[in-house]
Every structure is written in C-alpha cells, then in structure tokens.
PDB file of N, CA and C in Angstrom:
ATOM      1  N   UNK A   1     -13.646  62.946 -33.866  1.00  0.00           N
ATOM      2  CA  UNK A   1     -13.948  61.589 -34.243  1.00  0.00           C
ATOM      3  C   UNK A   1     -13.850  60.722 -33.001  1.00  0.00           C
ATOM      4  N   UNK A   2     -15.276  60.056 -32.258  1.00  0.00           N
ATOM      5  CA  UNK A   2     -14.876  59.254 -31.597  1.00  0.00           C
ATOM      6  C   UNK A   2     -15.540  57.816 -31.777  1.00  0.00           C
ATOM      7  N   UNK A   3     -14.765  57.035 -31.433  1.00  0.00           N
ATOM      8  CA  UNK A   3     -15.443  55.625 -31.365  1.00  0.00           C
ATOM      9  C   UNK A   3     -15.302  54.802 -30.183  1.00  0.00           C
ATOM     10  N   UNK A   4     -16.903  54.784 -30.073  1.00  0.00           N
ATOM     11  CA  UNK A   4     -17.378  54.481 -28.825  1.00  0.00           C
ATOM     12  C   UNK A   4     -17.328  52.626 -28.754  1.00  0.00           C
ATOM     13  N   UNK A   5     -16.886  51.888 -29.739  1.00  0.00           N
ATOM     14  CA  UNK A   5     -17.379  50.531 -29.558  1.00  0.00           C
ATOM     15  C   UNK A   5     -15.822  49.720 -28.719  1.00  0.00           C
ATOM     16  N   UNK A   6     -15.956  49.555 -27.529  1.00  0.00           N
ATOM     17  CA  UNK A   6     -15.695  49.228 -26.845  1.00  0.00           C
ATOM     18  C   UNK A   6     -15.565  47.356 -26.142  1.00  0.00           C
ATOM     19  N   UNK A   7     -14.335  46.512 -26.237  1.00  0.00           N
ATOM     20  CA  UNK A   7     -14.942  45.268 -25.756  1.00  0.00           C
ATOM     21  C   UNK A   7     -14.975  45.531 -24.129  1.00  0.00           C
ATOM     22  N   UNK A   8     -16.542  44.612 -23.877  1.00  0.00           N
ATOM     23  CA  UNK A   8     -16.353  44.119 -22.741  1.00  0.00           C
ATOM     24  C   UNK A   8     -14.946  44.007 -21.216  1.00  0.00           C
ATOM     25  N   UNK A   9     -14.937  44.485 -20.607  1.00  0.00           N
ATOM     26  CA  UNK A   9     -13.784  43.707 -20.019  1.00  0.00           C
ATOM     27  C   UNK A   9     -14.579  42.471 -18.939  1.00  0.00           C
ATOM     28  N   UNK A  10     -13.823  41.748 -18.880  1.00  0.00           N
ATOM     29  CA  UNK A  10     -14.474  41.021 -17.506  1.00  0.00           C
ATOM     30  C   UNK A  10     -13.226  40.475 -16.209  1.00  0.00           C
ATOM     31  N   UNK A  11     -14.136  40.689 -15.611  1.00  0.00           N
ATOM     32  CA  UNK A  11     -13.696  41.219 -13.846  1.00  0.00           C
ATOM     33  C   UNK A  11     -14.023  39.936 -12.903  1.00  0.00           C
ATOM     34  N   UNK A  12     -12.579  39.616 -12.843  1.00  0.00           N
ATOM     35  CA  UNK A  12     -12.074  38.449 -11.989  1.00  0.00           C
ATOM     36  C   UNK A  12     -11.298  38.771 -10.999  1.00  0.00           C
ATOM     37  N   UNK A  13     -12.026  38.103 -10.010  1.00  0.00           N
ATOM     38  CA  UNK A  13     -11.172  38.007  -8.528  1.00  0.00           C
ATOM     39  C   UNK A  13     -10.065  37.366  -8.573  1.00  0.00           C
ATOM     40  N   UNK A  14      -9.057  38.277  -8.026  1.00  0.00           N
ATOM     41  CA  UNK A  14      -7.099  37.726  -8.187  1.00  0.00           C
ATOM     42  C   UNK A  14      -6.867  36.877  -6.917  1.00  0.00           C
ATOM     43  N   UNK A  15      -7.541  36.638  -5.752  1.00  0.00           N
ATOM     44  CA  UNK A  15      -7.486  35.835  -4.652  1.00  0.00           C
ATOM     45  C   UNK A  15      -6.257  36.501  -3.815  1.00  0.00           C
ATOM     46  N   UNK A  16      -5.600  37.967  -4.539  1.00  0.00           N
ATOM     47  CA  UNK A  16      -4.667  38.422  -3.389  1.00  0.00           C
ATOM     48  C   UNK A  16      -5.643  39.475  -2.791  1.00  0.00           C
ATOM     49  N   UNK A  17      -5.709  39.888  -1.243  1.00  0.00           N
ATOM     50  CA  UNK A  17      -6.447  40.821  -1.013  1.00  0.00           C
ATOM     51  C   UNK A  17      -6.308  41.995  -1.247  1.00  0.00           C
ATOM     52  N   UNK A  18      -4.895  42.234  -1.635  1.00  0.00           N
ATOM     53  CA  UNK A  18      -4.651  43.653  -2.107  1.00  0.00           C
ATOM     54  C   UNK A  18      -4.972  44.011  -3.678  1.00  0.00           C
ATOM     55  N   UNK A  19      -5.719  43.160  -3.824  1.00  0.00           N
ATOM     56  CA  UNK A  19      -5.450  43.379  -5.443  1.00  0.00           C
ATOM     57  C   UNK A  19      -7.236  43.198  -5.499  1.00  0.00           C
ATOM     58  N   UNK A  20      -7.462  42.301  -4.836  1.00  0.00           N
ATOM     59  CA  UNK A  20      -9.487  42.592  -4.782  1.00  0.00           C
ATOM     60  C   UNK A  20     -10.137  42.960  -4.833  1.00  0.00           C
ATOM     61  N   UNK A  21     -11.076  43.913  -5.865  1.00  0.00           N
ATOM     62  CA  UNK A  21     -11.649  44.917  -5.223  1.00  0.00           C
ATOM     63  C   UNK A  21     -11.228  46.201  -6.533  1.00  0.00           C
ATOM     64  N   UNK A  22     -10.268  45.884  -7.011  1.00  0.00           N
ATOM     65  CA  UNK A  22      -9.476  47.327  -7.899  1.00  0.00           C
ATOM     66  C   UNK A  22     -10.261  46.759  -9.204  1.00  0.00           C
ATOM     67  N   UNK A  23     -11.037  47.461  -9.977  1.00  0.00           N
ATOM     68  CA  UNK A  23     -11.405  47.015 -10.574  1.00  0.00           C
ATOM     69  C   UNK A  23      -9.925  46.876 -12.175  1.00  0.00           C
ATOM     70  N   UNK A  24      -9.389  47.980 -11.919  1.00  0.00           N
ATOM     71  CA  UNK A  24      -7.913  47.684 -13.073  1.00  0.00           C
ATOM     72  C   UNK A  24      -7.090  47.029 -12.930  1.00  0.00           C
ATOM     73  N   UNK A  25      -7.213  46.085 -11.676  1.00  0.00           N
ATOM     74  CA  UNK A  25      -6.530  44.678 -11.699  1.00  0.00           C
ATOM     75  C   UNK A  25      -7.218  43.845 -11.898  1.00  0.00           C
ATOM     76  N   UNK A  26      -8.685  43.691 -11.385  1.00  0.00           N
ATOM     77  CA  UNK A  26      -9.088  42.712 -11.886  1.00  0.00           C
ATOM     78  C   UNK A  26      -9.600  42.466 -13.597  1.00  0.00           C
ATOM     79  N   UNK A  27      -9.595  43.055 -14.512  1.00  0.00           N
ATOM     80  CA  UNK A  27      -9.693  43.575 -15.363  1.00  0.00           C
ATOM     81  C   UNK A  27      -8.787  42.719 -16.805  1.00  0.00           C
ATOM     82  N   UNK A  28      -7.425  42.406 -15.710  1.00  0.00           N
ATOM     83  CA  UNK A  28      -5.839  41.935 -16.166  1.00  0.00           C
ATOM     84  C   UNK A  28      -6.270  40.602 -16.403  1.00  0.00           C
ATOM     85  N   UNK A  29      -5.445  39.976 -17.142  1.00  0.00           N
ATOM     86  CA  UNK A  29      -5.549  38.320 -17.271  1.00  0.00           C
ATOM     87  C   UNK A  29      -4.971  37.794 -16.136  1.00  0.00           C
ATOM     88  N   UNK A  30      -5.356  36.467 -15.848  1.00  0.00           N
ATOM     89  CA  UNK A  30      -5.153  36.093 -14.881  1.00  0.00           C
ATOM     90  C   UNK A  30      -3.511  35.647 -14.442  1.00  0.00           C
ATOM     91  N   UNK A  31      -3.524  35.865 -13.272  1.00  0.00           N
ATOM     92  CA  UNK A  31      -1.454  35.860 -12.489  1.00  0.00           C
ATOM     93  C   UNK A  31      -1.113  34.042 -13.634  1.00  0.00           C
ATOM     94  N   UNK A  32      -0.010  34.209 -14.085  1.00  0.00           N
ATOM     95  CA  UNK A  32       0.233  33.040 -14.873  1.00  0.00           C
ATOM     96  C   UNK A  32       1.141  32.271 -14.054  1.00  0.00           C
ATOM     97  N   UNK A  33       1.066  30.892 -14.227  1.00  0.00           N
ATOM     98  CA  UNK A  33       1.651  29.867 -13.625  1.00  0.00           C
ATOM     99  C   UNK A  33       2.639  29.803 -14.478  1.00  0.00           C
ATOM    100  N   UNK A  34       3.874  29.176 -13.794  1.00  0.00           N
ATOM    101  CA  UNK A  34       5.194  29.320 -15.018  1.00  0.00           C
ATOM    102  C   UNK A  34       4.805  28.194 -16.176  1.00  0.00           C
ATOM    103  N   UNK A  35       3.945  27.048 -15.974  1.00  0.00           N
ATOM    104  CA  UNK A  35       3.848  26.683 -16.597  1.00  0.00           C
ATOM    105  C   UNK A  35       2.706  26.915 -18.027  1.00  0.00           C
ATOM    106  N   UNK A  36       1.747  27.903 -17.603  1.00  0.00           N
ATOM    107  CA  UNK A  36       1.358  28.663 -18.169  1.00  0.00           C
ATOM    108  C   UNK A  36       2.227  29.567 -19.203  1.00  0.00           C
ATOM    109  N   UNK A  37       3.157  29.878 -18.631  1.00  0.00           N
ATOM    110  CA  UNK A  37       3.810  30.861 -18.774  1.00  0.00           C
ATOM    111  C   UNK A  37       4.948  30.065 -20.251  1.00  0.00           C
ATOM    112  N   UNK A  38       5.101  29.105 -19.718  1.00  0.00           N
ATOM    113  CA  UNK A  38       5.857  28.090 -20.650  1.00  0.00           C
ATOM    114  C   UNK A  38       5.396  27.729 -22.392  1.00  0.00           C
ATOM    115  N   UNK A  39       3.896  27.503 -21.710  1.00  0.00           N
ATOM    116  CA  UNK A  39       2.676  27.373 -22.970  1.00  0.00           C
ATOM    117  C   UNK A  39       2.735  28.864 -24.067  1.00  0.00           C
ATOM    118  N   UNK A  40       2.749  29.324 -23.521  1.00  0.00           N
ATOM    119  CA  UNK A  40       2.441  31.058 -23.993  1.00  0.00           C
ATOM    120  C   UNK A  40       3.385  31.748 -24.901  1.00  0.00           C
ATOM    121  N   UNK A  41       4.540  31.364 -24.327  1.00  0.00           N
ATOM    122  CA  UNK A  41       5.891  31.881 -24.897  1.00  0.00           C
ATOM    123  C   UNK A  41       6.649  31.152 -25.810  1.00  0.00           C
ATOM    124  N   UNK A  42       6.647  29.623 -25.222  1.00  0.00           N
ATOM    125  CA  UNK A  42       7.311  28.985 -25.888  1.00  0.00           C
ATOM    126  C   UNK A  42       6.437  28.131 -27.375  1.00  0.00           C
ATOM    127  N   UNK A  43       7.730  27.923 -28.358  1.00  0.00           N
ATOM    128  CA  UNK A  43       6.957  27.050 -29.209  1.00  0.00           C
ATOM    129  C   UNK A  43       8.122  26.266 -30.123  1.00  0.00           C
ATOM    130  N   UNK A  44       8.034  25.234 -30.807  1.00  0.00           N
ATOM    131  CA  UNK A  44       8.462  24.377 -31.589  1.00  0.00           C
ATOM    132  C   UNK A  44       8.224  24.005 -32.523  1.00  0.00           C
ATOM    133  N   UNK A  45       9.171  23.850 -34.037  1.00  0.00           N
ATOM    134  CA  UNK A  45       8.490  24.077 -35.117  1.00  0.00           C
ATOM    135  C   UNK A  45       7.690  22.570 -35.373  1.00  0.00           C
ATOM    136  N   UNK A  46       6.667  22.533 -35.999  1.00  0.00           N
ATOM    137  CA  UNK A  46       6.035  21.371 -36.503  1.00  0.00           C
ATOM    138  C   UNK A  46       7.323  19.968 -37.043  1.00  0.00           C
ATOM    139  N   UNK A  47       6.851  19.215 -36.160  1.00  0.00           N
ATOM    140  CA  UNK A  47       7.809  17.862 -36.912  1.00  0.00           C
ATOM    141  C   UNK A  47       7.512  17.292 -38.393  1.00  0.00           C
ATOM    142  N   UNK A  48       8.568  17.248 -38.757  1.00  0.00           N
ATOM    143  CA  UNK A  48       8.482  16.846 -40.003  1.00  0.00           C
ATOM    144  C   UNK A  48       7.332  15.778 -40.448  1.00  0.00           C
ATOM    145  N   UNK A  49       6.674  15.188 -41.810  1.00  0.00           N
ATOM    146  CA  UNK A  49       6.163  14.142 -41.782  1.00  0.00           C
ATOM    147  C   UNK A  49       6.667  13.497 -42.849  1.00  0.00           C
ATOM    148  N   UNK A  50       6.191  12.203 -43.075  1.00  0.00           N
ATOM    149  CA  UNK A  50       7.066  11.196 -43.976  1.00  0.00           C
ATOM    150  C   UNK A  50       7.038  11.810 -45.377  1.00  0.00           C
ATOM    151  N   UNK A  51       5.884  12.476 -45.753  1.00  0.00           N
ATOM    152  CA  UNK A  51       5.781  13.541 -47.254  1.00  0.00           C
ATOM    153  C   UNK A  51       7.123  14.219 -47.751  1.00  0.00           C
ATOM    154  N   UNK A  52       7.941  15.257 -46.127  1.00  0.00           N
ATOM    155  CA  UNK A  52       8.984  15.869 -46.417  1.00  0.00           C
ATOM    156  C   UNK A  52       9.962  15.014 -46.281  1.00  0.00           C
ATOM    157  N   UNK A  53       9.928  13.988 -45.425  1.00  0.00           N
ATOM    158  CA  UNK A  53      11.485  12.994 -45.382  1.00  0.00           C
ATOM    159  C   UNK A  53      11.371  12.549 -46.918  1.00  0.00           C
ATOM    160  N   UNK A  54      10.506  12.621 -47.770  1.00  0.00           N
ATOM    161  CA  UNK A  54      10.751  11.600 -48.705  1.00  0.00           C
ATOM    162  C   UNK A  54      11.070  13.076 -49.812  1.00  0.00           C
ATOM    163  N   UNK A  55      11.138  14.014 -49.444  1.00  0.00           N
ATOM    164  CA  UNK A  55      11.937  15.051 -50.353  1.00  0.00           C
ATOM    165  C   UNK A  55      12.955  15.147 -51.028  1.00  0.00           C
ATOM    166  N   UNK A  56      13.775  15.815 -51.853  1.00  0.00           N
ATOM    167  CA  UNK A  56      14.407  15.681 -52.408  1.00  0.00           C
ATOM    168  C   UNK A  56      15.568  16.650 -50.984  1.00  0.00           C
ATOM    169  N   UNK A  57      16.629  16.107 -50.873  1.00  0.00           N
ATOM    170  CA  UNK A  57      17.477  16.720 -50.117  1.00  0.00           C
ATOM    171  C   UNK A  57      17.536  18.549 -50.076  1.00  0.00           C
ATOM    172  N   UNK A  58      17.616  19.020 -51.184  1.00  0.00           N
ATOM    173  CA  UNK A  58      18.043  20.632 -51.674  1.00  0.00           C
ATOM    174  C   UNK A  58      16.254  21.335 -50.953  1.00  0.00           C
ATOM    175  N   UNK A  59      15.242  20.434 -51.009  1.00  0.00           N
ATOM    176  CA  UNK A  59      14.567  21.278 -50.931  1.00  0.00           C
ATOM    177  C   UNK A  59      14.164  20.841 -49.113  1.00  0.00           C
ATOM    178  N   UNK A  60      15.047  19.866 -49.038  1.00  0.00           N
ATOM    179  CA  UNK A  60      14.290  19.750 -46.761  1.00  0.00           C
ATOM    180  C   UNK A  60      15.304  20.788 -46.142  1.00  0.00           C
ATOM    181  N   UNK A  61      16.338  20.733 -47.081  1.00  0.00           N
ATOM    182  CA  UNK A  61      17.034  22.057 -46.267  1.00  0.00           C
ATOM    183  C   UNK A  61      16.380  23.106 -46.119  1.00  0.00           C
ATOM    184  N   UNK A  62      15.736  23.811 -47.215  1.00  0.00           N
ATOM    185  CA  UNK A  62      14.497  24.473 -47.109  1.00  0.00           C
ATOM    186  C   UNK A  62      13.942  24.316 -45.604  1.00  0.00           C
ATOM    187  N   UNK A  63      13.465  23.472 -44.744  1.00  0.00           N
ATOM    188  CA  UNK A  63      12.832  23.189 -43.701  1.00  0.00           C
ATOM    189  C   UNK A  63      13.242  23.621 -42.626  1.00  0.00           C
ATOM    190  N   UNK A  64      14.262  23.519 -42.594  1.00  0.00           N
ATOM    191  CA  UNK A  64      15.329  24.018 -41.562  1.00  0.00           C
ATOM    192  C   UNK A  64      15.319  25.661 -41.159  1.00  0.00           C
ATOM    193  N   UNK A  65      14.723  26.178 -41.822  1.00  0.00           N
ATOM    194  CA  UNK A  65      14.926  27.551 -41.579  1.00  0.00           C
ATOM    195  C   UNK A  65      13.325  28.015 -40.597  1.00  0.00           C
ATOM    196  N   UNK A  66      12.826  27.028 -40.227  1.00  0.00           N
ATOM    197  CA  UNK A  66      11.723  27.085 -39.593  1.00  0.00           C
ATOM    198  C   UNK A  66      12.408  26.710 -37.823  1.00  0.00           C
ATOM    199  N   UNK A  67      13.582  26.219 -37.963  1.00  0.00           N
ATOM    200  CA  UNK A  67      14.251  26.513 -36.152  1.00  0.00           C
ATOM    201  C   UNK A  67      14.609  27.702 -35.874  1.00  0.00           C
ATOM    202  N   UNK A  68      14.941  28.494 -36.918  1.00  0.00           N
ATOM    203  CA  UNK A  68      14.589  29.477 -36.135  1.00  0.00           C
ATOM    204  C   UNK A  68      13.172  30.297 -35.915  1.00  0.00           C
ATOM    205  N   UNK A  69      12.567  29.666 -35.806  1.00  0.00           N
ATOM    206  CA  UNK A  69      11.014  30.306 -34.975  1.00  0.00           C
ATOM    207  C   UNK A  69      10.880  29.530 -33.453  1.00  0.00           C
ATOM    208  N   UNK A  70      11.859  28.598 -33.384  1.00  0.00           N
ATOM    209  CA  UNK A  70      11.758  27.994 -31.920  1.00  0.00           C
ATOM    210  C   UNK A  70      11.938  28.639 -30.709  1.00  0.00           C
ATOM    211  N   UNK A  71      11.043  29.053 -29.772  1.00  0.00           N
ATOM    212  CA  UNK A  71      11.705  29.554 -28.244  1.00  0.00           C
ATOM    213  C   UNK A  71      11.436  28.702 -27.685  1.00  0.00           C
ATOM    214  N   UNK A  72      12.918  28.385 -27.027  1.00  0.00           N
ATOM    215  CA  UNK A  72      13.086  27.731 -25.849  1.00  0.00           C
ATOM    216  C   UNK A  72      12.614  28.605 -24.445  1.00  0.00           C
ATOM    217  N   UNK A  73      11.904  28.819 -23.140  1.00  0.00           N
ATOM    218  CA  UNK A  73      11.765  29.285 -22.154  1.00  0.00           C
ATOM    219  C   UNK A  73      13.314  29.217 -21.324  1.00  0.00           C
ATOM    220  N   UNK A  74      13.598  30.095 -21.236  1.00  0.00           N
ATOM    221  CA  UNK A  74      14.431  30.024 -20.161  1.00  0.00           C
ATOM    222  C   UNK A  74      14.220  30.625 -18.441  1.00  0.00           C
ATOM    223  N   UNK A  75      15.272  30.378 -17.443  1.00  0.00           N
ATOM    224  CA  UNK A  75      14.920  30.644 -16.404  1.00  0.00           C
ATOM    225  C   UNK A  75      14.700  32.041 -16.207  1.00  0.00           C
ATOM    226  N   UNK A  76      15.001  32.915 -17.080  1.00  0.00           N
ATOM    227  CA  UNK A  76      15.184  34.251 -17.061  1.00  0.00           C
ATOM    228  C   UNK A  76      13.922  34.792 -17.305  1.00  0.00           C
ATOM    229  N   UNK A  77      13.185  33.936 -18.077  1.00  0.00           N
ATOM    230  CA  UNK A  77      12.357  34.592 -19.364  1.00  0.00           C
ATOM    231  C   UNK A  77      10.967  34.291 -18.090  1.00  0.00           C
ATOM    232  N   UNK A  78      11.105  33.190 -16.962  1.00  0.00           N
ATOM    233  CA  UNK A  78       9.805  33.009 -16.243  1.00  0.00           C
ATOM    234  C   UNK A  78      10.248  34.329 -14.979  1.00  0.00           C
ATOM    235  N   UNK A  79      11.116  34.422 -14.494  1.00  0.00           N
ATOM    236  CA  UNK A  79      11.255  35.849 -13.782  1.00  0.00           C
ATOM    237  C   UNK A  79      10.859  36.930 -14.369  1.00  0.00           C
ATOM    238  N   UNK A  80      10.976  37.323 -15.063  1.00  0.00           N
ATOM    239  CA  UNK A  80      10.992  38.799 -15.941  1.00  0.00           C
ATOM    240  C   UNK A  80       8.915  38.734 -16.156  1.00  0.00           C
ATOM    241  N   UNK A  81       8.552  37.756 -16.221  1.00  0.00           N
ATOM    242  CA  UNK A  81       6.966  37.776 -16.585  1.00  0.00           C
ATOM    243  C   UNK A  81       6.870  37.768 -15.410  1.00  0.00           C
ATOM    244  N   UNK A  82       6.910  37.326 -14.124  1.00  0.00           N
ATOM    245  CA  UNK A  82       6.725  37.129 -12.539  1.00  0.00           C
ATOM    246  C   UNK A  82       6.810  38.949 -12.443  1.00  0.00           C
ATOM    247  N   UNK A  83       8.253  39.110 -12.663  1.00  0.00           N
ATOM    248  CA  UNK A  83       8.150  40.914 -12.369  1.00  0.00           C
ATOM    249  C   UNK A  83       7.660  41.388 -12.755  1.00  0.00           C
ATOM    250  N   UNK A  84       7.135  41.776 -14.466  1.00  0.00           N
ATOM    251  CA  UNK A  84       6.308  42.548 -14.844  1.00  0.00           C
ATOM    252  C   UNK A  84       5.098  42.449 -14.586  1.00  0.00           C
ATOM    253  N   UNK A  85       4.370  41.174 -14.256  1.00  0.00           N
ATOM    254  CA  UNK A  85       2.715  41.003 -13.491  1.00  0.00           C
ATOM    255  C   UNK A  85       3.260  41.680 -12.310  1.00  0.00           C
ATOM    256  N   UNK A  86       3.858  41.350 -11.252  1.00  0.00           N
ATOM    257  CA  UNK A  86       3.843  42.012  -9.905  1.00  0.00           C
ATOM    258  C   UNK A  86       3.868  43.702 -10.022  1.00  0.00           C
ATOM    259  N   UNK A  87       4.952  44.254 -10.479  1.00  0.00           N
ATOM    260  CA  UNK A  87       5.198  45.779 -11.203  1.00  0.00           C
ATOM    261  C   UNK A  87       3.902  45.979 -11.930  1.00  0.00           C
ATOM    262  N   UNK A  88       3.247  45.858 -12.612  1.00  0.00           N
ATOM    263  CA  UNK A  88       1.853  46.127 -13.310  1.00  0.00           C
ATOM    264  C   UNK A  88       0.773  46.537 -11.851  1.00  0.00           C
ATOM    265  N   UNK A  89       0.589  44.915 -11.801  1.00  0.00           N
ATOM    266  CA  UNK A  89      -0.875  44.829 -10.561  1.00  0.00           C
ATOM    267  C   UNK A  89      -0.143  45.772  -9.105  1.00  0.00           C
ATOM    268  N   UNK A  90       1.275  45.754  -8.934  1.00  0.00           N
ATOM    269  CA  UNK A  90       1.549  46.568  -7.562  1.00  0.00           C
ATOM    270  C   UNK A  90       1.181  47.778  -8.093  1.00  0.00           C
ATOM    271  N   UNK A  91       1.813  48.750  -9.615  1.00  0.00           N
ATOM    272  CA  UNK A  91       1.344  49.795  -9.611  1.00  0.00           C
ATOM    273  C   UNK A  91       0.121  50.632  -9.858  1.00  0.00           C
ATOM    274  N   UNK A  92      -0.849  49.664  -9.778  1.00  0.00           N
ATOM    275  CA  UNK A  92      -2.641  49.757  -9.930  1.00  0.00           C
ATOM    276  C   UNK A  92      -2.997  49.432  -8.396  1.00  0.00           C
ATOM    277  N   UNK A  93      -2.509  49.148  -7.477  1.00  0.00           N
ATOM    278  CA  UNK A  93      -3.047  49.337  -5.991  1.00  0.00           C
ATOM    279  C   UNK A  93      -3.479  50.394  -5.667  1.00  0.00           C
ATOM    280  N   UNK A  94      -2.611  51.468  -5.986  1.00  0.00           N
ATOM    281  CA  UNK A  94      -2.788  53.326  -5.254  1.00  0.00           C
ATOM    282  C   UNK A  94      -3.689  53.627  -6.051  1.00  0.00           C
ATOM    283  N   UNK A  95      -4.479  53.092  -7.320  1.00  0.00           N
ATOM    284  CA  UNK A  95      -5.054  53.819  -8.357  1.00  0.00           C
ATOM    285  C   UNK A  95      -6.291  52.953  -7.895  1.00  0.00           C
ATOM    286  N   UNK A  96      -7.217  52.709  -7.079  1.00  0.00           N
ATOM    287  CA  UNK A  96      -8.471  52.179  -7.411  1.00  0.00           C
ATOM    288  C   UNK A  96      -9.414  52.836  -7.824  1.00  0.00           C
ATOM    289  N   UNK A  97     -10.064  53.431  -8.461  1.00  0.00           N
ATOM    290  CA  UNK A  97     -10.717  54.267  -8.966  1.00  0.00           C
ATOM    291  C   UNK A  97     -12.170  54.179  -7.734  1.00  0.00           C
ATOM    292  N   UNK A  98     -12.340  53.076  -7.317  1.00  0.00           N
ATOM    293  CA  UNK A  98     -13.209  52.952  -6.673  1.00  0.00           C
ATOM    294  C   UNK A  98     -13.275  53.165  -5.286  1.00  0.00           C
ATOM    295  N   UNK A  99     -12.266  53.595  -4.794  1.00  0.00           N
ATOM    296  CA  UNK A  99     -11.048  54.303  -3.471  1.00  0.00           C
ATOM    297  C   UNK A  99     -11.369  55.425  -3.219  1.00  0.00           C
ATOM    298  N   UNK A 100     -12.102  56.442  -2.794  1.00  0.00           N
ATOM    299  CA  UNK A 100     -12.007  57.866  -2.662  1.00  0.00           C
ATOM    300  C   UNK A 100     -10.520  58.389  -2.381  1.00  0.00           C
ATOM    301  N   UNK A 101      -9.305  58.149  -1.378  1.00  0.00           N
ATOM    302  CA  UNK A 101      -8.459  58.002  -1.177  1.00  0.00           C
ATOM    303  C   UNK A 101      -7.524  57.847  -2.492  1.00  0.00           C
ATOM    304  N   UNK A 102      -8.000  57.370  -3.572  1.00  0.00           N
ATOM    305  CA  UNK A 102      -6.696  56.696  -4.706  1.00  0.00           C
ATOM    306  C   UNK A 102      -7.348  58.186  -5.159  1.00  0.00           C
ATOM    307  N   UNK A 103      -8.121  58.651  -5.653  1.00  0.00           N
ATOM    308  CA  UNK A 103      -8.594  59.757  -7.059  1.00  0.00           C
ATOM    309  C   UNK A 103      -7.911  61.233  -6.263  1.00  0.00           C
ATOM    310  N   UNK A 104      -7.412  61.759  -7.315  1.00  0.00           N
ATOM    311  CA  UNK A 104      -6.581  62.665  -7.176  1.00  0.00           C
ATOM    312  C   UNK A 104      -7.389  63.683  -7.879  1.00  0.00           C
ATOM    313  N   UNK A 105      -6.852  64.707  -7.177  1.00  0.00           N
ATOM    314  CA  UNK A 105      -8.314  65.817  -7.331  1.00  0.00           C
ATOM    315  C   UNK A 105      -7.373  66.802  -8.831  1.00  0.00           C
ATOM    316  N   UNK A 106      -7.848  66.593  -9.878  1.00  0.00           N
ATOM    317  CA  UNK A 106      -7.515  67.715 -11.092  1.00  0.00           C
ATOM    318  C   UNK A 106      -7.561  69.033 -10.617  1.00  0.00           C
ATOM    319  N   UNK A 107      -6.943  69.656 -11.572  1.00  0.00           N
ATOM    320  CA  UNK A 107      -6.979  71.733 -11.287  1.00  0.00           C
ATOM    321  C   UNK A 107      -8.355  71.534 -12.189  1.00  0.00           C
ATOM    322  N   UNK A 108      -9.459  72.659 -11.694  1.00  0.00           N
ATOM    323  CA  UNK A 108     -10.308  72.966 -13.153  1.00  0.00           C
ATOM    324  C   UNK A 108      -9.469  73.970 -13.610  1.00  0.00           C
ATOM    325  N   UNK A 109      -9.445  73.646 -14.831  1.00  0.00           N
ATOM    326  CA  UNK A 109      -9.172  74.628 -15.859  1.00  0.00           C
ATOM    327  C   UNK A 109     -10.122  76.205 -15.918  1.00  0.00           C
ATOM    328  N   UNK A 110     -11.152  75.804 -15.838  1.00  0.00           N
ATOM    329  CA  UNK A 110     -11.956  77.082 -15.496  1.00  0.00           C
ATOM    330  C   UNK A 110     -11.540  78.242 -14.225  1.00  0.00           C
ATOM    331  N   UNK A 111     -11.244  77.529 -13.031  1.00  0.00           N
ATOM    332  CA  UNK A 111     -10.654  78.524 -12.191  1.00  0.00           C
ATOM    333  C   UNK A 111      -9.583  78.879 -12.248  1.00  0.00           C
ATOM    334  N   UNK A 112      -8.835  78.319 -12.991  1.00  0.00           N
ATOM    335  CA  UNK A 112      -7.580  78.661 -13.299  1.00  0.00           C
ATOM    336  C   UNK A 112      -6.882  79.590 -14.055  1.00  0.00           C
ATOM    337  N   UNK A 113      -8.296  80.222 -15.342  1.00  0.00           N
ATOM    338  CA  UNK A 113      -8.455  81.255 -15.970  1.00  0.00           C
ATOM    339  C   UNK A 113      -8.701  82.344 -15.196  1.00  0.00           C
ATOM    340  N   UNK A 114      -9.450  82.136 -14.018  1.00  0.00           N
ATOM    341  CA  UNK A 114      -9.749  83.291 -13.094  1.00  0.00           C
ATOM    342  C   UNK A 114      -8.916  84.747 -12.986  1.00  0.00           C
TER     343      UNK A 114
END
C-alpha cells in the first residue's frame, strides 16, 4: 500500500551560508525570532465579557478553569527552541543530499548474497 500524495514543500533561503543550498534545511520553517517564538507558544485565555460578569457567581467560577490553558513564555522555554532549531539545521549540514561528499554509499544487498 502506497500513497503517493504528497504536500508541496517550499524552499527558502536561511541567509546562513552553511545552511544554503541543503535543500532539508531549507525545506524547515523559517529560524524564529523570540518574539515569534513568544506568539507561537504562548497564549491567554479570552477576557471575560460583560454577558459572563453579569453571571450568576456558581457558574463564573466555572470560567476559571480556562487559566489553566495559559502559557506564560519563559526564559527557558526561548533557549530550548534556539537549541533545538540550531541541533536540527546543524544536524542536516553533513546530509545535503545534493553534496556528492554528504551521500553515503549503501551495501547492495545483491552482492552481498554473493
């Protein structure tokens, strides 16, 4: 069983030179700005509107259980995305497929039966 339907990728220049050129980095979404990075991760629950202030008390408590869906970003949380893009795109350098140098030569299986 195979299925061939496949999306698109599209192939953007990363503006580092080591990374230019590979087509499985460029491939990646683009290096995120922390503030990017801020957008992405973080979120806050919807503010209340005058409909629920005018609730009956028993049921806005009800509401409350929507903080916990809040992430705050912390300083930790923009390092750890910094490392894992760098660790990703560094370990797709040696692999350019388009490198004669990166492709690593397989055993055939056929001579190997020999």
């Amino acid at each position: 069983m195979s299925d061939s339907s496949f999306a698109p990728a599209d192939y953007n220049p990363t503006g580092m030179p080591q990374y230019d050129g590979n087509p499985l980095i460029e491939c990646l979404p683009k290096i995120l700005s922390d503030v990017d990075v801020v957008r992405r991760i973080g979120s806050a629950p919807p503010r209340p509107d005058n409909v629920e202030r005018a609730l009956d008390p028993k049921l806005r408590g009800h509401g409350i259980n929507r903080l916990k869906d809040v992430v705050v970003p912390f300083e930790i949380h923009l390092r750890l995305e910094d490392l894992f893009s760098q660790l990703i795109r560094y370990g797709y350098t040696g692999r350019n497929p388009l490198h004669a140098s990166s492709v690593r030569e397989t055993p055939n299986k056929s001579a190997q039966a020999i």
